[in-house]
N, C-alpha and C. Protein backbone atom coordinates (compact mmCIF):
# COMPACT_ATOMS: atom_id res chain seq x y z
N UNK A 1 100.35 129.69 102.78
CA UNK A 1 98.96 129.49 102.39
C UNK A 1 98.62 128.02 102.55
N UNK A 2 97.62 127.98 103.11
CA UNK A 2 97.22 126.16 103.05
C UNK A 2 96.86 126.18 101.91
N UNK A 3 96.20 124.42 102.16
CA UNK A 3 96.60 123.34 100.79
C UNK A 3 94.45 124.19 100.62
N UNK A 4 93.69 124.13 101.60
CA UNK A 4 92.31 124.43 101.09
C UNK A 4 92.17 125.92 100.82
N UNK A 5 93.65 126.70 100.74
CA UNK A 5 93.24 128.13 100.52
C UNK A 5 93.35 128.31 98.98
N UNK A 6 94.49 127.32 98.84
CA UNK A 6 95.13 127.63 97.61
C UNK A 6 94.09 127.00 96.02
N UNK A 7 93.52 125.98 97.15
CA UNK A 7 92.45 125.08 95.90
C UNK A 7 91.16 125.91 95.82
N UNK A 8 90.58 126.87 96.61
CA UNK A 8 89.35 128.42 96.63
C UNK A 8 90.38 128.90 95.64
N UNK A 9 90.96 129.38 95.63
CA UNK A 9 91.74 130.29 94.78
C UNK A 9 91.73 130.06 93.16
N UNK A 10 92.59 128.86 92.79
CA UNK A 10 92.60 128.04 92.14
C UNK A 10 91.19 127.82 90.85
N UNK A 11 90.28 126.91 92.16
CA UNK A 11 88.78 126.77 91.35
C UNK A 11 88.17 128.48 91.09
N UNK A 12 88.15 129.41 91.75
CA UNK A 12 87.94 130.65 91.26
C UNK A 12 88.20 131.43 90.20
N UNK A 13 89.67 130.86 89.91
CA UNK A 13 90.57 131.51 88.82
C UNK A 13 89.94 130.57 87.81
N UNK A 14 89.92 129.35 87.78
CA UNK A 14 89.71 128.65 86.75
C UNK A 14 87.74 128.70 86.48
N UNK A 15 87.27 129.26 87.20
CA UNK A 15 85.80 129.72 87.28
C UNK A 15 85.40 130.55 86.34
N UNK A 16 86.68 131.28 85.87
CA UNK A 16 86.85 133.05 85.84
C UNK A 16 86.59 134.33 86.63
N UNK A 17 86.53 133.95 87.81
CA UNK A 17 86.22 134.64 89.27
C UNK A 17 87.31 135.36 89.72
N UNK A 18 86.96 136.40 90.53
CA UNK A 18 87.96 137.05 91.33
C UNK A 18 88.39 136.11 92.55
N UNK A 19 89.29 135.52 92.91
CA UNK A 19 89.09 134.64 93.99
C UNK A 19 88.82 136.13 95.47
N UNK A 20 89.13 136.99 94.90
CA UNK A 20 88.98 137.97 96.69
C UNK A 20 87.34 138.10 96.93
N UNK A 21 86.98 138.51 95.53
CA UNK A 21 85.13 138.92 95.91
C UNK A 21 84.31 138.34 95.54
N UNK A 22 84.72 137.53 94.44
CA UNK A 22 83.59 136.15 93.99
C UNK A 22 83.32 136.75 92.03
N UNK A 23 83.58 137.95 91.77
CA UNK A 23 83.17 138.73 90.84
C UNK A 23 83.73 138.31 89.89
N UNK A 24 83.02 138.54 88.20
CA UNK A 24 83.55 137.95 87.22
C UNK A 24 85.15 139.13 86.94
N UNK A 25 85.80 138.33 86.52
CA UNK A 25 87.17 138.18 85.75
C UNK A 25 87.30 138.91 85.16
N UNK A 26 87.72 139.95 84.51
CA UNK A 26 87.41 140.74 82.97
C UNK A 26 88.45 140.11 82.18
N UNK A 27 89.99 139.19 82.37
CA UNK A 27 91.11 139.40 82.54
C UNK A 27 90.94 138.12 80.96
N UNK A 28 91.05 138.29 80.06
CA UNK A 28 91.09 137.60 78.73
C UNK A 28 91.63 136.59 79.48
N UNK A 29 93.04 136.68 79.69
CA UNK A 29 94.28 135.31 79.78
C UNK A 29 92.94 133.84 80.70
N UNK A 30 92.02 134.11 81.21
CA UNK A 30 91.13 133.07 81.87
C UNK A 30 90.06 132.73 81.03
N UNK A 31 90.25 133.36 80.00
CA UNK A 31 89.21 132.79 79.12
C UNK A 31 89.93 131.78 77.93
N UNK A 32 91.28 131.68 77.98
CA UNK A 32 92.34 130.78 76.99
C UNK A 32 92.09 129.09 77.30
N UNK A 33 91.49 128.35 76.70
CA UNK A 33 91.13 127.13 76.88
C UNK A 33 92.26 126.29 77.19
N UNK A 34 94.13 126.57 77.12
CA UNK A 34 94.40 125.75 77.83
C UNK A 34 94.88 126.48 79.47
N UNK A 35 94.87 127.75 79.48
CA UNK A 35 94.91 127.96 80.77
C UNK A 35 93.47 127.53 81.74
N UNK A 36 92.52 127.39 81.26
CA UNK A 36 91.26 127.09 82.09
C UNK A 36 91.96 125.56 82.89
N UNK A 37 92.04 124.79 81.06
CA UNK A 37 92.46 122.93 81.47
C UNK A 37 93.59 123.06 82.49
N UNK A 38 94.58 123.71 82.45
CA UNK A 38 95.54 124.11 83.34
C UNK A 38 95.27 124.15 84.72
N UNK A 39 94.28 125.40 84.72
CA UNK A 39 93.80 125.48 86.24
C UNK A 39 92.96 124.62 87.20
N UNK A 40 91.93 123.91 85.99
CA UNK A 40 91.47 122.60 86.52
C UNK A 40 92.09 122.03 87.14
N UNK A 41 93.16 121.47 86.20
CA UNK A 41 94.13 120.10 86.62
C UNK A 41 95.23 120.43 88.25
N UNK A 42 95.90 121.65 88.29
CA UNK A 42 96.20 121.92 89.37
C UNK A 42 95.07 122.08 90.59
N UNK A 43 93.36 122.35 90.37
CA UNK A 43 93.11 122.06 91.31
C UNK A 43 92.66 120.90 91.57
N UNK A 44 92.73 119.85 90.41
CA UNK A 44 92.59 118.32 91.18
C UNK A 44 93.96 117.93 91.91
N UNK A 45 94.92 118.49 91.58
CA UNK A 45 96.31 117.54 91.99
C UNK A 45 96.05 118.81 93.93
N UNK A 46 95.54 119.58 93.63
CA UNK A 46 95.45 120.27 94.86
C UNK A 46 94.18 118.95 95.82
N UNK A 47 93.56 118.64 94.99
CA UNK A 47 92.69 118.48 95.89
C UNK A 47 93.01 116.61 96.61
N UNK A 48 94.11 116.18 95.62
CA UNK A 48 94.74 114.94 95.83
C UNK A 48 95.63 114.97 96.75
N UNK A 49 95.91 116.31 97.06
CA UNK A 49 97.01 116.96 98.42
C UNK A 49 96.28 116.99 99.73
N UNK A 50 94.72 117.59 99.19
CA UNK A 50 94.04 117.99 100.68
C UNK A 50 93.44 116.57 101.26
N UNK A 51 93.44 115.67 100.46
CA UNK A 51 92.33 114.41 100.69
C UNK A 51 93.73 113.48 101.16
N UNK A 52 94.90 113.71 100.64
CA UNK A 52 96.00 112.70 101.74
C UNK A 52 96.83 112.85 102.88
N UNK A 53 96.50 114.71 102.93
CA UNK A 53 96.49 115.56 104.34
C UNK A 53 95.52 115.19 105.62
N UNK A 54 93.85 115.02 105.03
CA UNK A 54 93.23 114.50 105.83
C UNK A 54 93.18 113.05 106.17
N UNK A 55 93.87 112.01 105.53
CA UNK A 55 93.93 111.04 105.84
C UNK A 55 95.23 110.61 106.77
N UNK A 56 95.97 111.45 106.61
CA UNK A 56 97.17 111.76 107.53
C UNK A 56 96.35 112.13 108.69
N UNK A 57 95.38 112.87 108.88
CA UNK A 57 95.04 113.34 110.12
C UNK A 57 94.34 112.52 111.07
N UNK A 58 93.13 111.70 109.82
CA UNK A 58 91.96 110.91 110.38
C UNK A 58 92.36 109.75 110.79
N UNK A 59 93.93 109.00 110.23
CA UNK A 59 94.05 107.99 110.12
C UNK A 59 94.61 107.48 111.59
N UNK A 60 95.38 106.12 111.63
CA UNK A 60 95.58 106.01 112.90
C UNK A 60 96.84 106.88 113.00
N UNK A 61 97.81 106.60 114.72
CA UNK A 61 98.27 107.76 114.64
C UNK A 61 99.63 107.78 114.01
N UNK A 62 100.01 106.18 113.83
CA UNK A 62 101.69 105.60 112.94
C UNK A 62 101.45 106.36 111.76
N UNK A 63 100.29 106.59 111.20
CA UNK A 63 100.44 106.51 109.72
C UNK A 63 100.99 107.20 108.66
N UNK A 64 101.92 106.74 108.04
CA UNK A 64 102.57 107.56 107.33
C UNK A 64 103.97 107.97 107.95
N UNK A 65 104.40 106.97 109.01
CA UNK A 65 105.58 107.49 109.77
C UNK A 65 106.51 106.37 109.16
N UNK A 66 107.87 106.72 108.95
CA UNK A 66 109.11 105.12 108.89
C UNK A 66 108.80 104.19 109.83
N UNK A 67 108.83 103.01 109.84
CA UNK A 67 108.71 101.85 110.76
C UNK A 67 110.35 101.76 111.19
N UNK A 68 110.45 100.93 112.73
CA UNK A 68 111.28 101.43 112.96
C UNK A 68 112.46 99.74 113.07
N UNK A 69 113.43 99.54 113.35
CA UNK A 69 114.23 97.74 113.04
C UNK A 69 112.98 97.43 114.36
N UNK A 70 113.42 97.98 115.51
CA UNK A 70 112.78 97.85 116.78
C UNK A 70 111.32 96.65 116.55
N UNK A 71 110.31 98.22 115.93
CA UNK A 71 109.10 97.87 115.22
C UNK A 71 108.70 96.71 114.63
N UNK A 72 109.55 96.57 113.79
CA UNK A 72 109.47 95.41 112.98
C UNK A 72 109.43 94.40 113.51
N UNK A 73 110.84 93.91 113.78
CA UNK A 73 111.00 93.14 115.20
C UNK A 73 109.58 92.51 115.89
N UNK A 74 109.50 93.63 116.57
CA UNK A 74 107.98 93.26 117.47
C UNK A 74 106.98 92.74 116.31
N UNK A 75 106.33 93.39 115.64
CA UNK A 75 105.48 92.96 114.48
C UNK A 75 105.69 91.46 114.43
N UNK A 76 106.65 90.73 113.99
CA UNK A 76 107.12 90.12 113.96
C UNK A 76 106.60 88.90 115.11
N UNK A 77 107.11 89.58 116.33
CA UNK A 77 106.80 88.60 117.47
C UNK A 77 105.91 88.52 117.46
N UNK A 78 104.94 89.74 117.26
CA UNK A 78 103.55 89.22 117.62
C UNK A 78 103.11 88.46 116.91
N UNK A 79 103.36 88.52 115.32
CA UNK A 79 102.42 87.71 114.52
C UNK A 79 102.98 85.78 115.08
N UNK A 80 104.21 85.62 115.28
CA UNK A 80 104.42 84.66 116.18
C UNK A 80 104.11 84.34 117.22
N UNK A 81 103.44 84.75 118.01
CA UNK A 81 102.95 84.61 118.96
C UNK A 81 101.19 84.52 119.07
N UNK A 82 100.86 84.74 117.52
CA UNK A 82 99.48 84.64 116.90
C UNK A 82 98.48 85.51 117.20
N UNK A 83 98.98 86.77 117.27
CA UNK A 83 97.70 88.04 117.70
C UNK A 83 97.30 87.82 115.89
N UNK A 84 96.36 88.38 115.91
CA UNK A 84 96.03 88.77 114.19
C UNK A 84 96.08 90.03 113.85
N UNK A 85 96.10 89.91 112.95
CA UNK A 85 96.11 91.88 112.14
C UNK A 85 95.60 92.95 112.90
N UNK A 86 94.29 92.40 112.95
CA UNK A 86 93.80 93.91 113.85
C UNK A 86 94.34 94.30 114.98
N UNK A 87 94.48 93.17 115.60
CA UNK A 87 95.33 93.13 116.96
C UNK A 87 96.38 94.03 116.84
N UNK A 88 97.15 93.44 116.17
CA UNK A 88 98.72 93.94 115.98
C UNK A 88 98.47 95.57 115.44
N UNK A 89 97.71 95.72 114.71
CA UNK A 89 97.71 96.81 113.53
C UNK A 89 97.09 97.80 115.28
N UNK A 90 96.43 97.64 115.92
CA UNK A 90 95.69 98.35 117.47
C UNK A 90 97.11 98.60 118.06
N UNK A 91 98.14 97.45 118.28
CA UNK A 91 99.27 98.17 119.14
C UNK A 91 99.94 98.64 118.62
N UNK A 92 99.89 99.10 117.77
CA UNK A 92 101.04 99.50 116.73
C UNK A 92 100.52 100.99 116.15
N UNK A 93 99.04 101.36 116.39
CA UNK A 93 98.45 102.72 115.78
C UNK A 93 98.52 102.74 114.41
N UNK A 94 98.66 101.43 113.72
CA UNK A 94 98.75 101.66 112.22
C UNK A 94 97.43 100.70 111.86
N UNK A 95 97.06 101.20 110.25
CA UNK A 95 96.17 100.30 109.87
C UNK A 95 96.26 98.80 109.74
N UNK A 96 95.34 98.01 109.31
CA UNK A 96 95.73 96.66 109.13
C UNK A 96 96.20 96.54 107.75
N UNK A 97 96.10 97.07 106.91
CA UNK A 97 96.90 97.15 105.44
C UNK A 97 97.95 97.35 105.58
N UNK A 98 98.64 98.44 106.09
CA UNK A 98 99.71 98.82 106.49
C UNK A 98 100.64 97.65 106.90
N UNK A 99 100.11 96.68 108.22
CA UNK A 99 100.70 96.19 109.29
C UNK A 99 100.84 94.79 108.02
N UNK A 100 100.18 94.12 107.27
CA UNK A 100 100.11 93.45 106.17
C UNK A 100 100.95 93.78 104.96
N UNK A 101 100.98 94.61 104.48
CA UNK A 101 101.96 94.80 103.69
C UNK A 101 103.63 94.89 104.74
N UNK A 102 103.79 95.62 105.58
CA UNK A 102 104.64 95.35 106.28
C UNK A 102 105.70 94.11 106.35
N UNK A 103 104.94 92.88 107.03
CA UNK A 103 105.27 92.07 106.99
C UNK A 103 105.41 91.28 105.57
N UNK A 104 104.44 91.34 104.47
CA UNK A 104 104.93 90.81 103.36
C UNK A 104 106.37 91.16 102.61
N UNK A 105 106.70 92.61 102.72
CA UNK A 105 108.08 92.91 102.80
C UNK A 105 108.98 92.89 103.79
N UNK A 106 108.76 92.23 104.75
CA UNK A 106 109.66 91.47 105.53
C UNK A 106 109.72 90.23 104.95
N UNK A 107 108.56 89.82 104.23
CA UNK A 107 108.79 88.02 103.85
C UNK A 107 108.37 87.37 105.13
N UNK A 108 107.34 87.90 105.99
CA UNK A 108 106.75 86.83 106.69
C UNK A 108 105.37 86.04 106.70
N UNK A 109 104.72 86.69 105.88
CA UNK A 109 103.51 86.74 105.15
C UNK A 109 103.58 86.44 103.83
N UNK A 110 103.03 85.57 102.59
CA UNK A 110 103.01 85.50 101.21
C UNK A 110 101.59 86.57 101.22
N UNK A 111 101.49 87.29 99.70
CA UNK A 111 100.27 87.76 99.42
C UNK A 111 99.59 86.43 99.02
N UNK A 112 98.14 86.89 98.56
CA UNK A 112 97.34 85.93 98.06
C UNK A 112 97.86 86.03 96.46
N UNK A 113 98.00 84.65 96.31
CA UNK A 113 97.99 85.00 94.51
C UNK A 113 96.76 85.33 93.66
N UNK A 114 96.60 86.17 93.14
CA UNK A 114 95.26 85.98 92.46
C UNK A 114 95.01 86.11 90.87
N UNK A 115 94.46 85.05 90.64
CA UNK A 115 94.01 84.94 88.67
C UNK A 115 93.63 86.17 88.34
N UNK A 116 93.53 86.74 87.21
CA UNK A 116 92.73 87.45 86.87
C UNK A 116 91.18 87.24 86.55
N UNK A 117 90.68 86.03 86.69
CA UNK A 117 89.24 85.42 86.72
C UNK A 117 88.84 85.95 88.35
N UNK A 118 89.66 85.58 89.16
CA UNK A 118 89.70 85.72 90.73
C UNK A 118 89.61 87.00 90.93
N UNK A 119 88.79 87.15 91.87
CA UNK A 119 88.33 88.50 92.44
C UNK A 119 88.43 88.39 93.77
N UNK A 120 88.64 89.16 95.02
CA UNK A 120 89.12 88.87 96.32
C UNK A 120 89.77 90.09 96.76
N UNK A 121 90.39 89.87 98.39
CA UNK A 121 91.25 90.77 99.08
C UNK A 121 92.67 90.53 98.56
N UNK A 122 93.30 91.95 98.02
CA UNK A 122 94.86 91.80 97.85
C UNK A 122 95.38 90.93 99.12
N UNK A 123 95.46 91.16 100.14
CA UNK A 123 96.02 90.81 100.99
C UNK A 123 95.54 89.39 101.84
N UNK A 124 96.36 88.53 102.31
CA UNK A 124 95.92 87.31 102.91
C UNK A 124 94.97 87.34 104.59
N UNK A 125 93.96 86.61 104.60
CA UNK A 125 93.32 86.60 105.32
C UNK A 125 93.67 86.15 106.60
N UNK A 126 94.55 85.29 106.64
CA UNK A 126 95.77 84.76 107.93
C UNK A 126 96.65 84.68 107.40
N UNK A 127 97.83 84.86 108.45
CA UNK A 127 99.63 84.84 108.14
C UNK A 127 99.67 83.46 107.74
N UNK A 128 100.64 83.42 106.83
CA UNK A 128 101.21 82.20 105.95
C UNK A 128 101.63 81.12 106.94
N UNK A 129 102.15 82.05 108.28
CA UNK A 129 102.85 80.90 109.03
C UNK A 129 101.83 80.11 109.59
N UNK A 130 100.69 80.32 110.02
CA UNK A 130 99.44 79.98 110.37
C UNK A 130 98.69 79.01 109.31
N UNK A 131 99.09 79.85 108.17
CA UNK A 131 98.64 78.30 107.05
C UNK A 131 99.55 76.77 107.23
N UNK A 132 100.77 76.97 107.00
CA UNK A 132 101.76 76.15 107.61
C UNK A 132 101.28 75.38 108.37
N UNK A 133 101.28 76.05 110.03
CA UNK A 133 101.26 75.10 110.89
C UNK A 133 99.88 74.23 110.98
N UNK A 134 98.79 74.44 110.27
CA UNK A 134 97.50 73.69 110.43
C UNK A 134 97.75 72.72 108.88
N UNK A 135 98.71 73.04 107.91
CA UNK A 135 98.65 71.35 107.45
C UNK A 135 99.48 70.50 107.99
């Protein structure tokens, strides 16, 4: 059963619906206030399934795959060689968040630090090494 059959089903039952014909329920056990909260909650965690299924789909086409030593590697060169994020994040089929956090767990990139007064992008706007070499 897919992930959008099972969440029709789901919101139906927790509706008090027949999920086959749309028709009311006669069935007491759906009228028990924590089986209703029950059925809710499985169809949000359903619907937290279908919304990171489609982002698996929509997204670029790395996403969500292991990176590979290879990968890295390159990542690596390029940001040495000074393509920027988007760049890199384009040959690579991954997002630019992705390709950014990446490298910060490589340790080639620092994040931005930020105050809690400070409001901003988690992530740094140019590679660290790039800050470096211009002081």
């Amino acid at each position: 059963m897919e992930i959008h059959e099972a969440l029709r089903v789901v919101r139906a039952l927790a509706n008090g619906s027949n999920p086959a014909d749309g028709s009311a329920c006669a069935d007491p056990i759906l009228k028990v206030p924590e089986v209703v909260i029950a059925l809710n909650r499985a169809a949000g965690a359903l619907e937290v399934l279908a919304e990171r299924e489609q982002a698996k789909l929509s997204g670029p086409a790395n996403s969500f795959r292991y990176w590979s030593k290879g990968e890295d590697a390159q990542v690596c060169e390029e940001l040495r060689d000074g393509l920027d994020f988007p760049q890199i994040a384009k040959k690579h089929n991954r997002s630019v968040p992705s390709i950014v956090a990446r490298l910060i767990k490589l340790g080639k990139v620092a994040p931005k630090a930020a105050s809690r007064k400070e409001s901003g992008p988690l992530f740094p706007e140019e590679p660290a090494i790039l800050k470096k070499a211009a002081s």
